[in-house]
C-alpha atoms as a PDB file:
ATOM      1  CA  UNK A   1     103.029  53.950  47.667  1.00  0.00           C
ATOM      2  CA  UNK A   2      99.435  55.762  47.413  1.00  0.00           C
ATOM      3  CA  UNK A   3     100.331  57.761  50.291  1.00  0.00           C
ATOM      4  CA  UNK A   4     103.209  58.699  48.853  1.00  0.00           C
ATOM      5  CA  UNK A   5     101.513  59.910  45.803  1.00  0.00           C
ATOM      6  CA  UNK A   6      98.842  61.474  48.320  1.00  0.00           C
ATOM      7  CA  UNK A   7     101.490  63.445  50.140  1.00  0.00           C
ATOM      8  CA  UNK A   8     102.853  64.576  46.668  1.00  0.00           C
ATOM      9  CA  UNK A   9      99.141  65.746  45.241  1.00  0.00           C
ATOM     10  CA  UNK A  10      98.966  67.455  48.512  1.00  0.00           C
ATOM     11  CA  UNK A  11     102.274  69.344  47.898  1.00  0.00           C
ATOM     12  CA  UNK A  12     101.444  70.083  44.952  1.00  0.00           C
ATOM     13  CA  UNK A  13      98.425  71.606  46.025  1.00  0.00           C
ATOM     14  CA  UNK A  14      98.963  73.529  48.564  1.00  0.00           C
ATOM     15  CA  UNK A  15     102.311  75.088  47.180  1.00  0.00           C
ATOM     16  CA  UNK A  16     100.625  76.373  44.177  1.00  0.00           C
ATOM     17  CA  UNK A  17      98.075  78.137  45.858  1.00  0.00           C
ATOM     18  CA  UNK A  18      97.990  81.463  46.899  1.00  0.00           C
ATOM     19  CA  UNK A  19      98.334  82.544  50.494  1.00  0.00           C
ATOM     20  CA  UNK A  20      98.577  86.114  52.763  1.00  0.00           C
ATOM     21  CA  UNK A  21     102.086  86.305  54.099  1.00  0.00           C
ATOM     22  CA  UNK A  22     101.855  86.707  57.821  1.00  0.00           C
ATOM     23  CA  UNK A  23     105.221  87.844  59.494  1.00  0.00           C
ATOM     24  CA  UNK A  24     104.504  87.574  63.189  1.00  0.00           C
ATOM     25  CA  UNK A  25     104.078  83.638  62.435  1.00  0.00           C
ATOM     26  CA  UNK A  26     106.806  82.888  60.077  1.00  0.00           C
ATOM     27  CA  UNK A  27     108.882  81.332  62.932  1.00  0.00           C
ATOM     28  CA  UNK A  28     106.545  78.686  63.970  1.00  0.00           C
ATOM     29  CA  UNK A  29     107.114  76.029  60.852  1.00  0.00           C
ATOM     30  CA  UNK A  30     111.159  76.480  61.343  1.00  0.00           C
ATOM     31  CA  UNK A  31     110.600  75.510  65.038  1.00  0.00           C
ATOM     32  CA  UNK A  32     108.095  72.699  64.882  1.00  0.00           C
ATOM     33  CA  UNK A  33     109.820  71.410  62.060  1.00  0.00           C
ATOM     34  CA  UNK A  34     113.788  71.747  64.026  1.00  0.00           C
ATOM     35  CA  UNK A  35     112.301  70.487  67.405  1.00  0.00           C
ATOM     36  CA  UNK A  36     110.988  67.028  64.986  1.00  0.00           C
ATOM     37  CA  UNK A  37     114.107  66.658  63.569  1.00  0.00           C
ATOM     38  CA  UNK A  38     115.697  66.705  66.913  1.00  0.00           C
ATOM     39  CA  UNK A  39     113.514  64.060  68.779  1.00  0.00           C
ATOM     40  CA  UNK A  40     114.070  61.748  65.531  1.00  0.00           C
ATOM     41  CA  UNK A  41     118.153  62.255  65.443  1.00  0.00           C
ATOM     42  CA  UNK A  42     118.376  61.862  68.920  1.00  0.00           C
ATOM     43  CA  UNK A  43     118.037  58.297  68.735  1.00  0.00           C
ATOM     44  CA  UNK A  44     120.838  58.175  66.165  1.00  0.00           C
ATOM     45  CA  UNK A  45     124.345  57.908  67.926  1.00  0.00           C
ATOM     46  CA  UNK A  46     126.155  61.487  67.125  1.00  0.00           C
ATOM     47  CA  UNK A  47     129.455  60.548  65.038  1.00  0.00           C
ATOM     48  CA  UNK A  48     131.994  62.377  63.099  1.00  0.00           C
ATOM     49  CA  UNK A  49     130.377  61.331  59.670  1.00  0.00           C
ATOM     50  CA  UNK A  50     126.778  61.673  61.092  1.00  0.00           C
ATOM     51  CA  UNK A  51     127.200  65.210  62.053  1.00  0.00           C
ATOM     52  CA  UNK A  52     129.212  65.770  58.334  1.00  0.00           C
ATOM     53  CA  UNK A  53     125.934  64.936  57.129  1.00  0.00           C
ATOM     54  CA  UNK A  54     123.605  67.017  58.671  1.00  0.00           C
ATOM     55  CA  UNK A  55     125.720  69.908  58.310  1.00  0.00           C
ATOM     56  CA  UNK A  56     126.203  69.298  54.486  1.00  0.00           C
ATOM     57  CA  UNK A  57     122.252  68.696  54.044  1.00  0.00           C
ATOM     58  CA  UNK A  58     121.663  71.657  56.280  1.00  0.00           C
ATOM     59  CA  UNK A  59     123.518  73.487  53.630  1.00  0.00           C
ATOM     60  CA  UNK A  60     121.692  72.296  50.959  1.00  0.00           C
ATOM     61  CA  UNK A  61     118.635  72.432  52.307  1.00  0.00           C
ATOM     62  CA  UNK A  62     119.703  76.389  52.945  1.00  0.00           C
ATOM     63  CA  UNK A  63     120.048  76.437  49.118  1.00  0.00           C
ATOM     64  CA  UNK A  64     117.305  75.074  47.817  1.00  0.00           C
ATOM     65  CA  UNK A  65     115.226  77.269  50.306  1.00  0.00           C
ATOM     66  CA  UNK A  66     116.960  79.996  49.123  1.00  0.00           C
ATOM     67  CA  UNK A  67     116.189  79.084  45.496  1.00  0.00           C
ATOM     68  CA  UNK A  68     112.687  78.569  46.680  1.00  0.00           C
ATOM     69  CA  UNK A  69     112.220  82.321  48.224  1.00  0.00           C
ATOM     70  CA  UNK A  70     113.448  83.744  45.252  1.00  0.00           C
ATOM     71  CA  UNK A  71     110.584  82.040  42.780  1.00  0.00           C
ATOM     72  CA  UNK A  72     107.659  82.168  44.957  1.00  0.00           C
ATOM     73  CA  UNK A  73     105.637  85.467  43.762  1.00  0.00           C
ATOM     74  CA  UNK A  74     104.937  88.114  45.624  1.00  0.00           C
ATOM     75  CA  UNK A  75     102.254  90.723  45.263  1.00  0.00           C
ATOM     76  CA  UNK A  76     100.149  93.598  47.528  1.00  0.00           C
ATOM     77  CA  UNK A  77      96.487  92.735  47.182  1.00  0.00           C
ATOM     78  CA  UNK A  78      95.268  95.710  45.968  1.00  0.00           C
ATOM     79  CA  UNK A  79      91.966  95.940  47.731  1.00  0.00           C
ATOM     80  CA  UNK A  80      92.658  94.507  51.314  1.00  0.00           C
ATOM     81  CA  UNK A  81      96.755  96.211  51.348  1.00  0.00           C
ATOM     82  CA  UNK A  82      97.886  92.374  52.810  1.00  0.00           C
ATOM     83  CA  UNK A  83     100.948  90.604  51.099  1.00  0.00           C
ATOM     84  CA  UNK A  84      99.899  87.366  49.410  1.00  0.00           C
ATOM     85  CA  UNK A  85     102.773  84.789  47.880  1.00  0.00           C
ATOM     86  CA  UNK A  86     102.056  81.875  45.481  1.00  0.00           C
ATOM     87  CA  UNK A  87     105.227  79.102  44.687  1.00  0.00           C
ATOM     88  CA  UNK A  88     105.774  77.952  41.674  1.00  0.00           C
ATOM     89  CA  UNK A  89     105.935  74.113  40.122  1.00  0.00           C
ATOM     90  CA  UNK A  90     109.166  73.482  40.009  1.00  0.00           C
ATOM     91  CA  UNK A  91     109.511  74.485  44.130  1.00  0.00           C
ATOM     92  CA  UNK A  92     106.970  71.457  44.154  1.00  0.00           C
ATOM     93  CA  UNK A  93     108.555  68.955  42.746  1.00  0.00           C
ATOM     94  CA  UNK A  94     111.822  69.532  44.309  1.00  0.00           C
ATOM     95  CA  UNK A  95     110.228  68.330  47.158  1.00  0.00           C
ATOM     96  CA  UNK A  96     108.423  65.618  46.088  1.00  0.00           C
ATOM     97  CA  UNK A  97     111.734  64.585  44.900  1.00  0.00           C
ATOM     98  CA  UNK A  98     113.411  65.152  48.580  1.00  0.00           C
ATOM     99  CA  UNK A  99     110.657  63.359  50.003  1.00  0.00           C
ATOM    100  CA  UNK A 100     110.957  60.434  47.175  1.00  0.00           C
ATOM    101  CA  UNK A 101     114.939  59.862  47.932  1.00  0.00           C
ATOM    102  CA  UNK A 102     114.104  59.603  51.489  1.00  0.00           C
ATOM    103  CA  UNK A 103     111.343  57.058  51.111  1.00  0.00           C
ATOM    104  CA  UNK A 104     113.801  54.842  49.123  1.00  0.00           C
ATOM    105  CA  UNK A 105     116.643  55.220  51.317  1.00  0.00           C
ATOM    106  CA  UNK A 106     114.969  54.213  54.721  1.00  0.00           C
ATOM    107  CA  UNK A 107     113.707  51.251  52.238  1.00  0.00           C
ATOM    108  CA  UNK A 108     117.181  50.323  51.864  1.00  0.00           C
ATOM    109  CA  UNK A 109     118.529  48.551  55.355  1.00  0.00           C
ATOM    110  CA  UNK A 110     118.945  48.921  58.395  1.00  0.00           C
ATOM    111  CA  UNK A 111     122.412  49.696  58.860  1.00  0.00           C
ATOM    112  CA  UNK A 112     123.371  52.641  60.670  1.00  0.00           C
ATOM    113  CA  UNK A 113     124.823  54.653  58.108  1.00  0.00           C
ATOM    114  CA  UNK A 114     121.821  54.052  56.002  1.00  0.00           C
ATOM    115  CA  UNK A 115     119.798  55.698  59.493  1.00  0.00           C
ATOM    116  CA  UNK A 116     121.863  57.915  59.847  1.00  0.00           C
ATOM    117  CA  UNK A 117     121.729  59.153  56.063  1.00  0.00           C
ATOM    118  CA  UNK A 118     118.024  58.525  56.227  1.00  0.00           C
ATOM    119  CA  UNK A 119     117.912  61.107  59.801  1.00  0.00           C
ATOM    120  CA  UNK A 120     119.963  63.380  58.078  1.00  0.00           C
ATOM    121  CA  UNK A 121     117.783  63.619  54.718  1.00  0.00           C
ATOM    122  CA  UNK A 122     115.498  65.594  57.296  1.00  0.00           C
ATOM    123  CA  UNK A 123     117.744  68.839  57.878  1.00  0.00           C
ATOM    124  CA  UNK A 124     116.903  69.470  53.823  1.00  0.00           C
ATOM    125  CA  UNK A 125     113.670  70.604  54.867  1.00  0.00           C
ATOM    126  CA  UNK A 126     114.691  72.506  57.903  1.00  0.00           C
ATOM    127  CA  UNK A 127     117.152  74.524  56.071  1.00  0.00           C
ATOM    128  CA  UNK A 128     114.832  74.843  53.180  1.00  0.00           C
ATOM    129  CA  UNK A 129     112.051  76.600  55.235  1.00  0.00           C
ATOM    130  CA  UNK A 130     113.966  78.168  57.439  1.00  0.00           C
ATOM    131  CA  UNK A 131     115.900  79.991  54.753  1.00  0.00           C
ATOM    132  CA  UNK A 132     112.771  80.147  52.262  1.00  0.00           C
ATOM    133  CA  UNK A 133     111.118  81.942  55.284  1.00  0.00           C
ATOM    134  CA  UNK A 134     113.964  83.966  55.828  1.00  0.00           C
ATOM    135  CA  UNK A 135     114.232  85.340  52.560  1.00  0.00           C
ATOM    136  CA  UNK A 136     110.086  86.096  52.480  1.00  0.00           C
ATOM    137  CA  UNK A 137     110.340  87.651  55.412  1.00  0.00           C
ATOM    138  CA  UNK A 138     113.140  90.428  54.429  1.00  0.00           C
ATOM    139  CA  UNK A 139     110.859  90.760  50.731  1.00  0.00           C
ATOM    140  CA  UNK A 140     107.922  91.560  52.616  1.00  0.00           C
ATOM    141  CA  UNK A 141     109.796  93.853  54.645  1.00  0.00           C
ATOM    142  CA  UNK A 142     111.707  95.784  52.140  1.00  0.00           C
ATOM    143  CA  UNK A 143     108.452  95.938  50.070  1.00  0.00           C
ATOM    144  CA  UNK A 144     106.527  97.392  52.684  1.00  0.00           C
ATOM    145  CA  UNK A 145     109.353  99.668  53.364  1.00  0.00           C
ATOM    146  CA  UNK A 146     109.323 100.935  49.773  1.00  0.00           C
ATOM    147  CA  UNK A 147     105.579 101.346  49.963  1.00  0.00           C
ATOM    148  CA  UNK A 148     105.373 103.636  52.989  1.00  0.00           C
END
């Protein structure tokens, strides 16, 4: 449990603290992140209801990145010209909360649907930083498009 709280502290952290935006490496997270996933699901066996899942937390991953993109703050650092974003609190939490559930459900038993569940908790993240990314990215864009 005090890694848990660790990990959360951490989150906490490092989400409320401001950071330059840097496009050319936006992609990296999303594919470190989808290429962990993958190597953990493939030892789950692929069924109708297991792939229902990940789609439908894909989804709502998509969402809550989405959600995500549209608190964090964005400003132009006035002296250097670079892009720098801070999140917010409540962006925390949410996924302290993700990561929570899916502590208590791989707590639960070993059955496969509870695995499978458990695997497919992990495409909330993937679709939350993928489309929080996403959404950052065309921001930054159309910001520095208005400024030039």
């Amino acid at each position: 449990m005090l890694n848990m709280v660790i990990t959360g502290l951490i989150i906490v952290l490092l989400s409320m603290r401001e950071k330059e935006v840097k496009l050319d490496r936006m992609w990296m997270l999303p594919v470190i992140v989808a290429v962990a996933i993958f190597f953990n699901i493939s030892q789950v066996p692929l069924t109708g209801l297991t792939l229902l899942f990940y789609i439908m937390f894909l989804v709502i991953g998509c969402g809550i990145g989405l959600w995500r993109a549209w608190m964090e703050r964005l400003r132009v650092d006035a002296v250097t010209g670079k892009v720098m974003s801070k999140g917010s609190m409540g962006t925390a939490i949410v996924l302290i909360i993700i990561m929570l559930v899916k502590h208590y459900i791989s707590t639960l038993d070993v059955h496969h649907s509870v695995i499978a569940l458990s695997s497919a908790l992990l495409f909330i993240p993937l679709g939350s930083i993928a489309a929080r990314r996403f959404i950052i990215y065309y921001r930054v864009r159309h910001m520095q498009a208005a400024k030039v």
